[in-house]
C-alpha atoms as a PDB file:
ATOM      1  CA  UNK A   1      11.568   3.846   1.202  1.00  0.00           C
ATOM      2  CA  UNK A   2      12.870   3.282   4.644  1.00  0.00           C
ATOM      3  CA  UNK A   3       9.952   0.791   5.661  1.00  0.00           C
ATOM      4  CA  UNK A   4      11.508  -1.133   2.514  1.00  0.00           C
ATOM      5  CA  UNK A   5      14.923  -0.943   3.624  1.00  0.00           C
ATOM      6  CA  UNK A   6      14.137  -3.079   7.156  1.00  0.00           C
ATOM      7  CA  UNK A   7      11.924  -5.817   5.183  1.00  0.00           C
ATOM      8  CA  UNK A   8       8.343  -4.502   5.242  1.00  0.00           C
ATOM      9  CA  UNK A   9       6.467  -5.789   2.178  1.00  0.00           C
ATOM     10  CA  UNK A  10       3.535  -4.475   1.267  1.00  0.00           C
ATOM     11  CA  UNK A  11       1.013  -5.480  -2.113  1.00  0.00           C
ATOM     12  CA  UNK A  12       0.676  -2.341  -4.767  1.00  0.00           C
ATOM     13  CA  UNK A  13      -1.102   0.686  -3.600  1.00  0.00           C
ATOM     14  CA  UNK A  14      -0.259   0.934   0.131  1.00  0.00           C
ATOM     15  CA  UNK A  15       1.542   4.184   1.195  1.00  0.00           C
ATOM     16  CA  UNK A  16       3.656   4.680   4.350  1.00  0.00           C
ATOM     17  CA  UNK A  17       2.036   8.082   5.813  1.00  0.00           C
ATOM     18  CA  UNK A  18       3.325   7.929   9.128  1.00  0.00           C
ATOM     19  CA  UNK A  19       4.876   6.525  12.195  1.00  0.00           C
ATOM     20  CA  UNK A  20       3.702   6.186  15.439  1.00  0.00           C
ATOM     21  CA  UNK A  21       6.946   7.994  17.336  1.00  0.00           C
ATOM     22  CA  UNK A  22       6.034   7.084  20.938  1.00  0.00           C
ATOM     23  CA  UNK A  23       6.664   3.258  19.341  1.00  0.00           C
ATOM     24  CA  UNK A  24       8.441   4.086  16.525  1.00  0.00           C
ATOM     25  CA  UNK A  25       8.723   0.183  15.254  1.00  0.00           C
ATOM     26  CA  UNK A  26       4.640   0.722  14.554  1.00  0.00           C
ATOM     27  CA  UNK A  27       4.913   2.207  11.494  1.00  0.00           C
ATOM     28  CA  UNK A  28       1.050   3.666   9.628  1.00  0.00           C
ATOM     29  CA  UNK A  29      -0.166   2.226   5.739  1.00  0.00           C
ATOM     30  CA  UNK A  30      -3.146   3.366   3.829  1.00  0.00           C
ATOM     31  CA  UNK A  31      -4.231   3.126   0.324  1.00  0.00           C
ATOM     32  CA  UNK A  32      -7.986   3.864  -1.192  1.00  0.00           C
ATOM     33  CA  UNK A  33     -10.686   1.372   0.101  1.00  0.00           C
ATOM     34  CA  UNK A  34     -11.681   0.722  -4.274  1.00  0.00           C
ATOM     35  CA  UNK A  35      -8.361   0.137  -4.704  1.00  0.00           C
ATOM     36  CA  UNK A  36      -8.474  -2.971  -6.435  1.00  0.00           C
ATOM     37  CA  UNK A  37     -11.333  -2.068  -8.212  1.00  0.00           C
ATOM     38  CA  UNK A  38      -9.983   0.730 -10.117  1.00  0.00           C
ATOM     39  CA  UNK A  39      -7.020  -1.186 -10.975  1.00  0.00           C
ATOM     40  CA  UNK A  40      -8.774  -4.221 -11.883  1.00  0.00           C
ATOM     41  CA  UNK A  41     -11.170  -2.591 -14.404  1.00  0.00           C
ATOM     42  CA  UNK A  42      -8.754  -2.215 -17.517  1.00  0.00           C
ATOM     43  CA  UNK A  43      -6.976  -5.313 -17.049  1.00  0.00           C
ATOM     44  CA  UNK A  44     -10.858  -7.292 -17.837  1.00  0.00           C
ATOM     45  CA  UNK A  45     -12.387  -5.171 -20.487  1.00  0.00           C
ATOM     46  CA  UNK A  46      -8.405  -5.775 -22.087  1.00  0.00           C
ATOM     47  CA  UNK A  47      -9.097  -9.675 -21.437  1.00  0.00           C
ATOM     48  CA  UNK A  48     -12.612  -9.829 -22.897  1.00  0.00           C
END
């Protein structure tokens, strides 16, 4: 992960897709809008 390797941090989920090359320091991120959601479901019908 090169967007790792200068210091970008980023929460789970987000994926570098692309970068902007006429300003190649802008650098794109995307990750589903439900997200948290789906990732959040298991973890509270494991805590109930």
């Amino acid at each position: 992960n090169e967007w790792r390797a200068i210091g970008v941090q980023q929460s789970r989920g987000w994926v570098h897709y692309a970068i902007h090359r006429p300003e190649p320091h802008i650098m794109l991120f995307r990750r589903p809008l439900n997200y948290q959601q789906e990732n959040q479901q298991p973890v509270q019908a494991a805590a109930k």
